[in-house]
Protein backbone atom coordinates (compact mmCIF):
# COMPACT_ATOMS: atom_id res chain seq x y z
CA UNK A 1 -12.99 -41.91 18.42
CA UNK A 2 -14.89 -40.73 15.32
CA UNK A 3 -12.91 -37.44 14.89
CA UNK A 4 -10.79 -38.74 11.78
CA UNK A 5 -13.88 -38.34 9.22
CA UNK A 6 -14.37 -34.74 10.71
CA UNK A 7 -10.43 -34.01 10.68
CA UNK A 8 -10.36 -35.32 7.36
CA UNK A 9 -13.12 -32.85 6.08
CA UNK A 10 -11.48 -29.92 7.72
CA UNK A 11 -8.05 -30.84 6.19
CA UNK A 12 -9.71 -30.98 2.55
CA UNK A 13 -11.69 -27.83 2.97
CA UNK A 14 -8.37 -25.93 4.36
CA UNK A 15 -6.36 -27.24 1.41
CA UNK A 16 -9.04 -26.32 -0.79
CA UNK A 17 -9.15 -22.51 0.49
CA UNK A 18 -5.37 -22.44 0.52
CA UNK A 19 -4.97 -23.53 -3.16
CA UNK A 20 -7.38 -22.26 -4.78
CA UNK A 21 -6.63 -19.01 -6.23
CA UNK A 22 -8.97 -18.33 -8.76
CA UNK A 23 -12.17 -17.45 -6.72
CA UNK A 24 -11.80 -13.76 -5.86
CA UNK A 25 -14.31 -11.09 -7.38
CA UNK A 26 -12.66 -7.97 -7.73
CA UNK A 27 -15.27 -6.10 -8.83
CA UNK A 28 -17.31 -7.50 -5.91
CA UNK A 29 -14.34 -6.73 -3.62
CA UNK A 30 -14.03 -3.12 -4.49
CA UNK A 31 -17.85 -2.53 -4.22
CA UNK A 32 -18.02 -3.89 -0.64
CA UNK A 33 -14.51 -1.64 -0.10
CA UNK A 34 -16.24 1.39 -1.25
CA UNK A 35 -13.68 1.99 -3.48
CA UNK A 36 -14.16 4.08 -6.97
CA UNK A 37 -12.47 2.84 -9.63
CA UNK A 38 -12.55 5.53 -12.00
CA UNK A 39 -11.09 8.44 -9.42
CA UNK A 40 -7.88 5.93 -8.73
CA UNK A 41 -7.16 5.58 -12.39
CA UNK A 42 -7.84 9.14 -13.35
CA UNK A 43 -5.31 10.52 -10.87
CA UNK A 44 -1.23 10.05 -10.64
CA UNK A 45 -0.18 11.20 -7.78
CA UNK A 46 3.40 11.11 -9.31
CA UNK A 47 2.49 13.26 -12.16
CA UNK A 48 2.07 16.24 -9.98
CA UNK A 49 4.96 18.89 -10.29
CA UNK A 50 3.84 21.75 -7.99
CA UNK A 51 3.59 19.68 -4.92
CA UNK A 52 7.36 19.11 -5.15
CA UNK A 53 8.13 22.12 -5.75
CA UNK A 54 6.29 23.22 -2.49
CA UNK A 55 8.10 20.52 -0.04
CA UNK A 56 11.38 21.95 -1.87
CA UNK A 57 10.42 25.88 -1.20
CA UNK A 58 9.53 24.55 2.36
CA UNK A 59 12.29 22.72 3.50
CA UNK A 60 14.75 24.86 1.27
CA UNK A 61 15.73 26.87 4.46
CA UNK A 62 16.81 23.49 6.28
CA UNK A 63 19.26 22.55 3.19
CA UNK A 64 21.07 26.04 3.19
CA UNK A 65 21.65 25.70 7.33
CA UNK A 66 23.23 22.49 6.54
CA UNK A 67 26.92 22.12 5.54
CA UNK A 68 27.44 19.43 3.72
CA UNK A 69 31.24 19.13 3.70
CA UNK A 70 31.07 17.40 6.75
CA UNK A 71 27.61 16.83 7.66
CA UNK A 72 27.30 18.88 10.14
CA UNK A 73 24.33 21.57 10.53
CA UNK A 74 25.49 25.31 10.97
CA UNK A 75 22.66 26.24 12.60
CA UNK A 76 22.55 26.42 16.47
């Protein structure tokens, strides 16, 4: 007995944090993350040609061994 006021308080705080969306600090957020916001914007990691062309000169050696006719790899 009792426990229906208390239930009833949890149930309305728990719908309250699941509905609410529009409580979140970002800025906040990130400073507590540690995260710099500048060095993530400056940089695309996309927009970098020469590291492709080093995974391609690396694994270059593995596409030649491999015949691709029917899959199978020539090299034993």
């Amino acid at each position: 007995m009792g426990r229906g006021r208390a239930k009833a308080k949890q149930v309305k705080v728990a719908r309250r944090l699941k509905y609410n969306s529009g409580g979140t600090d970002l800025d906040r957020l990130r400073g507590e993350l540690g995260v710099n916001q500048n060095s993530q914007d400056d940089h695309d990691p996309y927009d970098d040609d020469s590291s492709y062309e080093d995974l391609a000169d690396r694994y270059a050696d593995y596409a030649e061994d491999h015949d691709e006719s029917d899959g199978k790899s020539t090299a034993k």
